[in-house]
Protein backbone atom coordinates (compact mmCIF):
# COMPACT_ATOMS: atom_id res chain seq x y z
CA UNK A 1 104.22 84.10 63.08
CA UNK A 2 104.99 87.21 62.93
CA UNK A 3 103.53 88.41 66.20
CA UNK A 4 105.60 85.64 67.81
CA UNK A 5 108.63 87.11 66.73
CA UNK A 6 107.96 90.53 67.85
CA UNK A 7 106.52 89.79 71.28
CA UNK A 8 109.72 87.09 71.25
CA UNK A 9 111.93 90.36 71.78
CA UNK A 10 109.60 92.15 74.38
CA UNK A 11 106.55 92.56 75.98
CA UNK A 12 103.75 94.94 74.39
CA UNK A 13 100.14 95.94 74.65
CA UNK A 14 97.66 95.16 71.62
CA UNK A 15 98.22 98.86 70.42
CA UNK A 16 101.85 98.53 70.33
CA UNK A 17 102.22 95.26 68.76
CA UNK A 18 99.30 96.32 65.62
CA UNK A 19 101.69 98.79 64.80
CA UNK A 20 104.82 97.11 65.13
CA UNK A 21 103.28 94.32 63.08
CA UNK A 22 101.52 96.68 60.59
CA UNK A 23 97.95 95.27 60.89
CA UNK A 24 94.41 96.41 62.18
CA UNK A 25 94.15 96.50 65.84
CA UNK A 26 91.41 93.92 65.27
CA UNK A 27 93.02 91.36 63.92
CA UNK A 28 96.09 91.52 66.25
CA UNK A 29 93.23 91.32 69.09
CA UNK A 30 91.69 88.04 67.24
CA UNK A 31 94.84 86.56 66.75
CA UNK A 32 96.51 87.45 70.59
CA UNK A 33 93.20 85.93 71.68
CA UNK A 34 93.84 82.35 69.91
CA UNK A 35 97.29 82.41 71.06
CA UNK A 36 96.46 82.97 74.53
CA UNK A 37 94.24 80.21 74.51
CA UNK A 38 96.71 77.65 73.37
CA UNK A 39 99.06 79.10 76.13
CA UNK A 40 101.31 80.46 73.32
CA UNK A 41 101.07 83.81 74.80
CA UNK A 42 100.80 85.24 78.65
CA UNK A 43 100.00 88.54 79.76
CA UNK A 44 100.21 90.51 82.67
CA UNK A 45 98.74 93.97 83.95
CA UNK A 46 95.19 94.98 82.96
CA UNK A 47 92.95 96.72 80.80
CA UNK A 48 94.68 99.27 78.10
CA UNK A 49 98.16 98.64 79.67
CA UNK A 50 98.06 94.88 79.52
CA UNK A 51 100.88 93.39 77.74
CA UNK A 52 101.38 90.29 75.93
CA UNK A 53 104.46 87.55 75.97
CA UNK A 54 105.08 84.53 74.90
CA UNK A 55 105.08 81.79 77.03
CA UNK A 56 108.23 80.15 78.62
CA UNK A 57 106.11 76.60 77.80
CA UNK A 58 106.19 77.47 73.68
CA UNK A 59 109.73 79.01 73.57
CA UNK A 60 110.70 75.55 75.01
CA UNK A 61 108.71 74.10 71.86
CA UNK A 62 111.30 72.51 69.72
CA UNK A 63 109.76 74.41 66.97
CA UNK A 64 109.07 77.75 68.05
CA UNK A 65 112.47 79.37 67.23
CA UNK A 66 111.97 77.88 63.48
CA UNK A 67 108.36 79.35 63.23
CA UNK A 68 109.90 82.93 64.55
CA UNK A 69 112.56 83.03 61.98
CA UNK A 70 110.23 82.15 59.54
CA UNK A 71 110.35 78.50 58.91
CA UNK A 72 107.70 77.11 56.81
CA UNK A 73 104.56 77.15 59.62
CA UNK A 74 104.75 73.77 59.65
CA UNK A 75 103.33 72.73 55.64
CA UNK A 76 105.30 70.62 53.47
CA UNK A 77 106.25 71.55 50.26
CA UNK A 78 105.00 69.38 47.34
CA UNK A 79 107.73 67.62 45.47
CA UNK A 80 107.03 67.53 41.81
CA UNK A 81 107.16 64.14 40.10
């Protein structure tokens, strides 16, 4: 969720957000693409300069500001018996 919370605050390109979130430029791309097709994430321009945001649709999600601060990404922790 991290890449939620940085693209919460503004707008980047896939170069911009790998190094903002400290991961291959791969695996941003992989992960931007999933989002994108769950309408998580928008984008507008094209090629190099396109940049990504997230959706007005998931920041109305009830749970999206809970996943950006970190909440627990939706598991349930096991209570011990």
């Amino acid at each position: 969720m991290q890449l939620l919370s940085i693209l919460s605050k503004k707008p980047m390109n896939l170069r911009q957000l790998s190094i903002a979130a400290g991961i291959d430029y791969k695996t941003a791309e992989h992960h931007v693409q999933l989002l994108m097709k769950n309408s998580v994430l928008g984008c507008v321009g094209a090629g190099y300069g396109k940049a990504y945001f997230v959706t007005d649709e998931a920041k109305a999600q009830k749970r999206f500001s809970e996943l950006v601060k970190g909440g627990n990404n939706g598991s349930k922790k096991r209570q011990k018996k």
